[in-house]
Protein backbone atom coordinates (compact mmCIF):
# COMPACT_ATOMS: atom_id res chain seq x y z
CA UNK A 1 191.06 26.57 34.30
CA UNK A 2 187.96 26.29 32.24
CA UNK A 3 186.26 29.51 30.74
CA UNK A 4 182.23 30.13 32.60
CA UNK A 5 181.01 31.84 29.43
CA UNK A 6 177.25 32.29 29.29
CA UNK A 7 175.10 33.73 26.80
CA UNK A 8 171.75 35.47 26.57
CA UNK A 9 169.33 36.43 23.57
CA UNK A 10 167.13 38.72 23.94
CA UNK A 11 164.47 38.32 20.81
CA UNK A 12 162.26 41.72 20.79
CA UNK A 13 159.99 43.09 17.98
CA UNK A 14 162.28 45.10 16.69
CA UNK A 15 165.83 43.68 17.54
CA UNK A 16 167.53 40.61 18.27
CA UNK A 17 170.17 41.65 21.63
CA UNK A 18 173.19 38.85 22.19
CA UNK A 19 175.22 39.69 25.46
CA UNK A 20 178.24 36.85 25.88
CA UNK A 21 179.47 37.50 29.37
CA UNK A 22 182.47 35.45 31.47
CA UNK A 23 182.81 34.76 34.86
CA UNK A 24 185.91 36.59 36.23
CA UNK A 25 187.15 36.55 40.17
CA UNK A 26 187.75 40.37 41.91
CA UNK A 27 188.19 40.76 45.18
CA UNK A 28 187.51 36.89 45.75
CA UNK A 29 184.18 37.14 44.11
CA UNK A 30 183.16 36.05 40.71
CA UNK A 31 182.00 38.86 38.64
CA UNK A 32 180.36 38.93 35.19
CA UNK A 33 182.19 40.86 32.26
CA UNK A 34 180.66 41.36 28.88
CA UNK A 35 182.98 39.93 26.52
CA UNK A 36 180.87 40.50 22.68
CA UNK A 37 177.73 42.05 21.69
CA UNK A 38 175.77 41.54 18.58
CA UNK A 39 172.60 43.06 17.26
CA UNK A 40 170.00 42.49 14.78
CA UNK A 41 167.31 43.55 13.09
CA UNK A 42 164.44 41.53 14.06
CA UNK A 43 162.67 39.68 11.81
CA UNK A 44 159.59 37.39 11.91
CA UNK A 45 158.57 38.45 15.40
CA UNK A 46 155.51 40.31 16.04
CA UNK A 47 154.75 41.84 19.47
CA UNK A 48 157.04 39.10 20.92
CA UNK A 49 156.27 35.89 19.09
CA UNK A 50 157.16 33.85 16.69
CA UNK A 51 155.18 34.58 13.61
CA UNK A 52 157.90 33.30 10.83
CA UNK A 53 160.60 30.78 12.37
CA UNK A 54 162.55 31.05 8.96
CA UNK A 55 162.89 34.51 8.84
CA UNK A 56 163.51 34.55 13.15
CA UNK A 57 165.86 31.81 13.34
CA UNK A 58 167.69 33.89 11.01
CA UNK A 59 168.01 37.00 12.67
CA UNK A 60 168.95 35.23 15.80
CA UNK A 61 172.24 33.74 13.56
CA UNK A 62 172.97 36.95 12.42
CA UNK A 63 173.13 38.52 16.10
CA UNK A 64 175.07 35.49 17.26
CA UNK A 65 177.38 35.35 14.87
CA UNK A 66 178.33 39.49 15.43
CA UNK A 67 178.52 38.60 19.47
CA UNK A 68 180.69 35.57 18.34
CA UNK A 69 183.23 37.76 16.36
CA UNK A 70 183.44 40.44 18.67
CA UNK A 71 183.85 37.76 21.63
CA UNK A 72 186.15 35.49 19.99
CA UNK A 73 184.36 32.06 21.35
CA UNK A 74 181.79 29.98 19.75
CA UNK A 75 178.14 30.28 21.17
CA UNK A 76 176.70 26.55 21.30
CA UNK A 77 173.76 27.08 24.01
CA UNK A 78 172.17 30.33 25.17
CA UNK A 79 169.68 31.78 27.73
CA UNK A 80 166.46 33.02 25.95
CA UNK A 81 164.12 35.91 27.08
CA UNK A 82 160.08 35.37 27.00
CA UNK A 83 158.29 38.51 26.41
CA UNK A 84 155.18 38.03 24.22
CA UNK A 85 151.71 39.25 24.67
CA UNK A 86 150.98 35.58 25.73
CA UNK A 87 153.13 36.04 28.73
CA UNK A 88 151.34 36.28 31.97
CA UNK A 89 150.73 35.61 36.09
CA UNK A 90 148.71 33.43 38.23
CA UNK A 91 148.95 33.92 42.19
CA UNK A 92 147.96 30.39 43.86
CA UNK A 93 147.99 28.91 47.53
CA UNK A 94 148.95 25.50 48.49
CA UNK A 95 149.71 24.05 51.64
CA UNK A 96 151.13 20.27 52.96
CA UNK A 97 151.81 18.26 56.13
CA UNK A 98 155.17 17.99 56.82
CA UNK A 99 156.49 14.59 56.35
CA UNK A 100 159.56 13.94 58.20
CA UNK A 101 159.08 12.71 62.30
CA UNK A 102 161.35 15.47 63.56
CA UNK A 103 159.16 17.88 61.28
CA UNK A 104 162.05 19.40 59.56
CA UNK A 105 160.98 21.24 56.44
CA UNK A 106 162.89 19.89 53.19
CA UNK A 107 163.54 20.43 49.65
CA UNK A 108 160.73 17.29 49.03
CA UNK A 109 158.32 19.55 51.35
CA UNK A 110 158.76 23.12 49.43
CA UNK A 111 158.68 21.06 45.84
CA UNK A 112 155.68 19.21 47.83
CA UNK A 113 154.05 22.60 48.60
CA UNK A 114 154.82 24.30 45.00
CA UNK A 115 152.74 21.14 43.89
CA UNK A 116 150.05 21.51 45.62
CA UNK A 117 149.66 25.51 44.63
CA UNK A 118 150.40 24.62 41.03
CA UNK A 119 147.03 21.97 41.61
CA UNK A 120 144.79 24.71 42.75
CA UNK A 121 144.89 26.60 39.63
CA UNK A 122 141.91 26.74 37.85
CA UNK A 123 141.87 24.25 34.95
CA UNK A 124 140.11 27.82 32.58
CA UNK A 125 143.19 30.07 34.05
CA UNK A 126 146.24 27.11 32.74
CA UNK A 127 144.32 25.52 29.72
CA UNK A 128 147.05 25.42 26.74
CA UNK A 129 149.37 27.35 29.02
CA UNK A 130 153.23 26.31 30.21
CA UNK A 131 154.58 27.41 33.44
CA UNK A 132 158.11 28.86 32.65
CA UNK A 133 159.20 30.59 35.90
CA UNK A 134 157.43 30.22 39.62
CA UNK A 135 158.47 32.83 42.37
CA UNK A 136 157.25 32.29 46.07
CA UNK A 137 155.72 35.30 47.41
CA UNK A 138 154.76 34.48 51.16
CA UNK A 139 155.50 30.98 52.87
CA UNK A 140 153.67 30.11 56.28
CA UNK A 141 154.41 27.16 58.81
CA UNK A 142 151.66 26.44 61.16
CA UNK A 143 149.56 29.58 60.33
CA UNK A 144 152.56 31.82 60.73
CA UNK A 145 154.04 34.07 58.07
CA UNK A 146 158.00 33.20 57.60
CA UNK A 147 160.15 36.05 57.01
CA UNK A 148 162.87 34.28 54.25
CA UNK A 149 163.35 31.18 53.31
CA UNK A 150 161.10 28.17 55.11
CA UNK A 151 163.68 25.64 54.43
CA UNK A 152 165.15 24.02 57.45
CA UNK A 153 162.60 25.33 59.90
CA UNK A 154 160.07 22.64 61.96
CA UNK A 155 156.73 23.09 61.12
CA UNK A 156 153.28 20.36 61.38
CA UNK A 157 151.81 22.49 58.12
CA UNK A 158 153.62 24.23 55.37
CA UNK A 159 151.91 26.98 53.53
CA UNK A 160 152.77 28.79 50.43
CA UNK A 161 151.85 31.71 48.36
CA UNK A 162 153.48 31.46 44.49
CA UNK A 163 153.26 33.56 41.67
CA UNK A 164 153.57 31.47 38.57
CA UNK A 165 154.59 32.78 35.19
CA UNK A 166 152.81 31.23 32.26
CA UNK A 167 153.08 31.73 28.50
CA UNK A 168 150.28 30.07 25.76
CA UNK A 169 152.48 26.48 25.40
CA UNK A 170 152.48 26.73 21.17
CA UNK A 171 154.33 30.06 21.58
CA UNK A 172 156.66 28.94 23.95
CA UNK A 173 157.71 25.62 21.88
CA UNK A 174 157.76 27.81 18.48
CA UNK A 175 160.56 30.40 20.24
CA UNK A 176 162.61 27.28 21.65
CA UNK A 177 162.77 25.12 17.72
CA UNK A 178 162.98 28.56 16.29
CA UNK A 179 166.50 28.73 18.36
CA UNK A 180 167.35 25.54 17.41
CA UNK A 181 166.71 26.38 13.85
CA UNK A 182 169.52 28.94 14.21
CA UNK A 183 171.83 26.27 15.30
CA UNK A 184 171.66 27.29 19.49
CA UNK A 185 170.84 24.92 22.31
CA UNK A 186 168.03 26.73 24.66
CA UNK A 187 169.63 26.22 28.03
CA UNK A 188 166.49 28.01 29.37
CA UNK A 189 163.97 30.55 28.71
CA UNK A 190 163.45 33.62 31.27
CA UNK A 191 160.53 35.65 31.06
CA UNK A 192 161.57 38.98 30.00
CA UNK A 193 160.40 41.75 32.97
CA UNK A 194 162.49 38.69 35.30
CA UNK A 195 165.32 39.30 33.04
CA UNK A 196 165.29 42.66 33.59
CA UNK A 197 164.70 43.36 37.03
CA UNK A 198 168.10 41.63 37.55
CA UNK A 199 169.63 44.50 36.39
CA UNK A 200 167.70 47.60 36.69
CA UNK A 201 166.35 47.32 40.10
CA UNK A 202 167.96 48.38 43.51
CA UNK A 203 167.32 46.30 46.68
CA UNK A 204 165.67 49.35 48.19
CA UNK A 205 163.30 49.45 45.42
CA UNK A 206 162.52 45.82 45.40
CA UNK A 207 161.81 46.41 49.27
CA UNK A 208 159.68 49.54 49.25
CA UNK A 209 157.59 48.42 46.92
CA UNK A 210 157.51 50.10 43.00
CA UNK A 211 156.77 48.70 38.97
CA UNK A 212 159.24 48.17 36.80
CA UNK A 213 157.80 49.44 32.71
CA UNK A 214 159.41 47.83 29.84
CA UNK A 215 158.06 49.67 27.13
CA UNK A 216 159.04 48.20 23.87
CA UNK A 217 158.31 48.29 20.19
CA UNK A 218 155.10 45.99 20.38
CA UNK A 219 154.92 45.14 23.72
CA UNK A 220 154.22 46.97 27.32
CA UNK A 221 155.53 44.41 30.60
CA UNK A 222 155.31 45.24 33.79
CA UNK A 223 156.48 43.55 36.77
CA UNK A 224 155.35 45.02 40.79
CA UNK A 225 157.77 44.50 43.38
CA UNK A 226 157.11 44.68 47.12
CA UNK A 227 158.87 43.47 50.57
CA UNK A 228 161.67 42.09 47.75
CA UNK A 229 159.17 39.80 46.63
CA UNK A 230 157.42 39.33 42.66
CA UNK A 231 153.74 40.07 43.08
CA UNK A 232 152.44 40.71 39.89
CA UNK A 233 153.41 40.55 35.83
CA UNK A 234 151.62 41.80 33.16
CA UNK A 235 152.08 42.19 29.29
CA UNK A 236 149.96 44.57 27.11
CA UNK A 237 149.42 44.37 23.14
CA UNK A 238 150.79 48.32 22.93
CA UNK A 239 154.54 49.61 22.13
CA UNK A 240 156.22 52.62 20.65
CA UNK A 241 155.41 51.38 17.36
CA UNK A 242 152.33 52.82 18.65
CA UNK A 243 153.53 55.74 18.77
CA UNK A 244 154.61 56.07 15.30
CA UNK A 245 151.83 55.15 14.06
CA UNK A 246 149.49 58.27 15.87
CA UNK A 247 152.32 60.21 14.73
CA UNK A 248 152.04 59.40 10.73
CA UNK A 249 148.66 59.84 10.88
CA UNK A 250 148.20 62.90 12.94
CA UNK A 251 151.11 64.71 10.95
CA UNK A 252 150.09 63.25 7.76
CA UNK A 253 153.89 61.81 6.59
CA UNK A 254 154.91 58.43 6.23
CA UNK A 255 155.70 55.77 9.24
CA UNK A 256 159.50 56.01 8.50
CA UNK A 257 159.55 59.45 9.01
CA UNK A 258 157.38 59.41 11.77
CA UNK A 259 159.78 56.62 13.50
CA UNK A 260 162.67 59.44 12.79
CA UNK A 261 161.04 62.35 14.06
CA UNK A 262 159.90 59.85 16.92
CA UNK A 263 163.73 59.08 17.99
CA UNK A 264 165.05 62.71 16.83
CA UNK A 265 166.70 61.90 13.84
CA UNK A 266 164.11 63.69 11.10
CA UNK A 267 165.08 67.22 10.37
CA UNK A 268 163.67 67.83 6.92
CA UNK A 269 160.21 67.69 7.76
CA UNK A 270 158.46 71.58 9.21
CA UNK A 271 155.95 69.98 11.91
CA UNK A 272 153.99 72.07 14.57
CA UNK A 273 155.37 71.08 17.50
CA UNK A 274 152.57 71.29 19.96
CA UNK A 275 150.96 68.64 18.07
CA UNK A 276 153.65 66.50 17.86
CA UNK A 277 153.88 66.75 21.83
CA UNK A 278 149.85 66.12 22.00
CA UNK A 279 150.39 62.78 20.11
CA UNK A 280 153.19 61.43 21.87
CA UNK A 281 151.54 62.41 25.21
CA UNK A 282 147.96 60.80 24.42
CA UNK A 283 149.44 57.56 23.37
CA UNK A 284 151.91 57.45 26.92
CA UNK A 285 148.52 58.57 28.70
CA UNK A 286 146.95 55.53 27.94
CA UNK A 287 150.01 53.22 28.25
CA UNK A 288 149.86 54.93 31.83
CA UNK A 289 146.56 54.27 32.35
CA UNK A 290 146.59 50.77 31.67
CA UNK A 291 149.86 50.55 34.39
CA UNK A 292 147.05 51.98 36.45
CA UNK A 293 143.71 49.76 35.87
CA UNK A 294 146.65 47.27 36.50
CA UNK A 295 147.57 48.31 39.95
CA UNK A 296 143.98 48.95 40.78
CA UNK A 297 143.51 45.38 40.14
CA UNK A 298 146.20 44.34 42.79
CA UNK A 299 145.38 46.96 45.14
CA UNK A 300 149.19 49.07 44.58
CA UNK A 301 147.63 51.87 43.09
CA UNK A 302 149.53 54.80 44.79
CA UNK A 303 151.26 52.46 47.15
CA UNK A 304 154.35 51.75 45.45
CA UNK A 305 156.66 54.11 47.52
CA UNK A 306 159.79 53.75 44.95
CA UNK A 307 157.10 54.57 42.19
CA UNK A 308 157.63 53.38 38.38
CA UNK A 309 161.02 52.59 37.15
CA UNK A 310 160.86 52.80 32.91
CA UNK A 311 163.11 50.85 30.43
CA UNK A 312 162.71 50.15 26.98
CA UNK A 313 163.39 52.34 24.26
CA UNK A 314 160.22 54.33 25.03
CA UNK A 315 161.31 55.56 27.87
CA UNK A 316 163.68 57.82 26.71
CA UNK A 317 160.81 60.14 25.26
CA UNK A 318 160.57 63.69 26.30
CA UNK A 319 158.76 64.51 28.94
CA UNK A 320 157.83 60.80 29.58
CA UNK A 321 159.11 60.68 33.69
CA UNK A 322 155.92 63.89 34.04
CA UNK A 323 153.45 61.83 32.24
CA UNK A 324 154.03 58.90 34.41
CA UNK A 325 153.56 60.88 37.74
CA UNK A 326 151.04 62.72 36.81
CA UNK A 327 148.82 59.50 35.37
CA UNK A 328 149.95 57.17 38.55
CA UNK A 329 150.66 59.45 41.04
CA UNK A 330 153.72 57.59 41.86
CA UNK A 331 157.48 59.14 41.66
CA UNK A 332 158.79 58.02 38.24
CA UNK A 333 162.77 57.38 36.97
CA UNK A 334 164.03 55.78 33.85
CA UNK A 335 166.31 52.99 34.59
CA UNK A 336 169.83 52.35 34.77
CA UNK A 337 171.70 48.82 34.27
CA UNK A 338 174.13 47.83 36.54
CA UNK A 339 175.92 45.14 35.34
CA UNK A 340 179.36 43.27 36.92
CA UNK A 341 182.48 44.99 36.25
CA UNK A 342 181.76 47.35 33.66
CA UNK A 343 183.72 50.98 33.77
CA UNK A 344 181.55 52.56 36.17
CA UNK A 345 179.09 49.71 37.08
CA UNK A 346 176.22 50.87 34.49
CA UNK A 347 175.90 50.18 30.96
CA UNK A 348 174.39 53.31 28.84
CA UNK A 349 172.23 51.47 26.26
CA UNK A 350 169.24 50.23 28.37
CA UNK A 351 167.84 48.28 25.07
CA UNK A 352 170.74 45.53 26.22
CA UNK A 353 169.33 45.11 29.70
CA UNK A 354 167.43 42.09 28.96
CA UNK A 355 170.09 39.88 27.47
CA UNK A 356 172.00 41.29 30.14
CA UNK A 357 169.99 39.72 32.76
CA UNK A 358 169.56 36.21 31.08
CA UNK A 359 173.35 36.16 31.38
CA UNK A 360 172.75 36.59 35.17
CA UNK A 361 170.27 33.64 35.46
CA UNK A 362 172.57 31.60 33.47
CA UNK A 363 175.76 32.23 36.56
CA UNK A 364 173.39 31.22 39.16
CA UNK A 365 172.34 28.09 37.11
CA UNK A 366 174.11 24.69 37.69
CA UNK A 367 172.75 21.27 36.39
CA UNK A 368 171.84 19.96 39.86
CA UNK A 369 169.55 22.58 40.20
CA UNK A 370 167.96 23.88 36.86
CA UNK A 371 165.71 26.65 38.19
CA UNK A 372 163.82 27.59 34.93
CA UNK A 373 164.15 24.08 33.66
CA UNK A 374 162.24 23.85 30.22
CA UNK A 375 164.07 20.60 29.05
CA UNK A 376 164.47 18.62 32.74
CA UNK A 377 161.17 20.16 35.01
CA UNK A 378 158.92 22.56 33.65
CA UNK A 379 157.75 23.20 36.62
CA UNK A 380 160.72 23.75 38.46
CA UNK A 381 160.76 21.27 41.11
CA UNK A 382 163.77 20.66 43.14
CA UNK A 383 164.85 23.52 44.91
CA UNK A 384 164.00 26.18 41.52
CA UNK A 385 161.22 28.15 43.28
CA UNK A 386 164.13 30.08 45.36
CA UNK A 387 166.17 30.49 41.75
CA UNK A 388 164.88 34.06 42.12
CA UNK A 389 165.83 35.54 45.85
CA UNK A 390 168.89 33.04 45.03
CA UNK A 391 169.91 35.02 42.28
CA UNK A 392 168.56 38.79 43.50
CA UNK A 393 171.13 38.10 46.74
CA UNK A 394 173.88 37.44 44.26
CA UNK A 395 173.62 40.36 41.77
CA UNK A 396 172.91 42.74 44.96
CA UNK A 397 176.33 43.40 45.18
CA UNK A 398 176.52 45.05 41.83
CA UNK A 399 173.18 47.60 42.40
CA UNK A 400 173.04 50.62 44.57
């Protein structure tokens, strides 16, 4: 019986993340089970692009090669994570007239329908843009809202509201040859916060309504969640490098001893403490506050019932889970992975969470239906636009 391996690369700021998982059966059902890990420090990436393919493409061998070791198979094509400044959302509306005579909604009509959203977007909001993922939020048939999937139901009009996830087009074609340069076939790219959410969120949460924070080195994402749909995604130019930085300059010592006393792991240097606190908490106020002008924005602000979920490796900072409540006024956690068959369900490192979840994408994936589809359908035609309920319903059986 042939092997389903999949692999996922995660290419942050600061690290390169490889997660090889295989498909195993339990219990009848095929579960995912990490296999080999391997790390790197990242190199020619700067707040989540490409800004040296050399120097990238190298990093990305290096981490490949220690998953490949510890995994014992050879990694040929991988799933890649999207998480750049240039990452963003558009919400669009598009409707069609059903064209079959017994007025049975199809694949061709929900493709149709996609279409016809995708048109509406303003030429300023897609110019030099590339439409990596697209998520239905709300479909409608004859005026009236459809709870699930519209597929299969009769209908004179279909209606539907779709988020669409764009990135600037140069960045997205300078991470996929940069892959390519490492000697990896880019089965398909995932924005990041998707990736993560996979793994990290409950169904409850996803229900209720909440934001999930990734907080990285360069780079802030946010996705919002409500009535298990994807209503919003955002990416901000701030990270914990951030962080370090207020702290070498408010205590006066260099940025790698600020990054240590950051993470804990400076104890020569005599600091006041208080300060130290001050800095940290100034710089998470304002990551907070832009979380905030965010929801605003969208109208969430204070209605998120299963508040903020954090992730990153910012979110393990003191006092960070007060911060956040007292900024949003929203209950606040840092998140846990849940991933397949792992010991007790949960993996411990959350800066693995991300490759973690492009591993997901890549079991629900199948070549009749590419639902990312960079190479085959940018755009995601045939069917893709469910890829994400398709998977959620899948890994549900692994979260809380």
């Amino acid at each position: 019986m042939t092997r389903q391996i999949v692999v996922g690369i995660d290419i942050g700021t600061s690290q390169i993340k490889v997660v090889i998982a295989e498909g195993v059966i339990e219990h009848e059902h095929m579960v995912p089970r990490i296999i080999g890990t391997g790390s790197n420090e990242s190199r020619g990436v700067y707040r989540g692009y490409i800004t040296n393919q050399a120097e990238a493409a190298k990093s990305i061998e290096t981490a490949v090669r220690r998953a490949e070791k510890t995994a014992g198979v050879k990694v040929m094509r991988a799933y890649v994570s999207f998480g750049s400044i240039g990452l963003a959302s558009i919400v669009a509306n598009g409707s069609v007239i059903i064209s079959k005579a017994d007025l049975e909604i199809t694949d061709r009509d929900i493709s149709a329908v996609q279409e016809a959203a995708e048109s509406s977007i303003p030429q300023t909001r897609s110019i030099n843009k590339k439409i990596i993922n697209t998520v239905p939020i709300e479909y409608k048939i004859d005026g009236q809202p459809v709870w699930g999937q519209a597929l299969g139901l009769k209908a004179q009009k279909l209606e539907v509201k779709a988020l669409f996830i764009t990135c600037l087009e140069h960045h997205l074609s300078t991470l996929i040859s940069t892959v390519e340069m490492a000697g990896i076939e880019v089965a398909d790219v995932v924005a990041s916060p998707l990736a993560l959410s996979l793994v990290t969120l409950s169904k409850t949460q996803k229900r209720v309504g909440c934001v999930l924070a990734d907080i990285g080195a360069d780079t802030l994402s946010i996705v919002v969640f409500e009535n298990d749909n994807l209503v919003s995604l955002e990416v901000f130019p701030v990270g914990g490098n951030d962080i370090t930085n207020d702290i070498a300059l408010g205590l006066k010592i260099s940025p790698e001893d600020a990054e240590n006393l950051k993470i804990g792991a400076e104890r020569r240097i005599t600091y006041p403490r208080k300060k130290l606190e001050q800095i940290v908490k100034g710089r998470l106020n304002n990551y907070f506050e832009l979380i905030e002008t965010h929801l605003k924005s969208i109208g969430r602000n204070a209605l998120l019932p299963a508040g903020i979920i954090m992730a990153g490796g910012v979110a393990s900072t003191t006092n960070i889970k007060s911060i956040a409540e007292s900024t949003l006024k929203l209950p606040s956690k840092v998140a846990e992975v849940y991933f397949g068959n792992t010991a007790d369900g949960k993996i411990k490192d959350r800066t693995w969470a991300v490759a973690c979840g492009l591993t997901i994408v890549g079991f629900n994936t199948d070549e009749e239906h590419n639902p990312i589809g960079i190479h085959n359908n940018p755009l995601t035609r045939e069917g893709g636009i469910r890829w994400l309920k398709a998977i959620s319903r899948w890994v549900s059986q692994f979260l809380p």
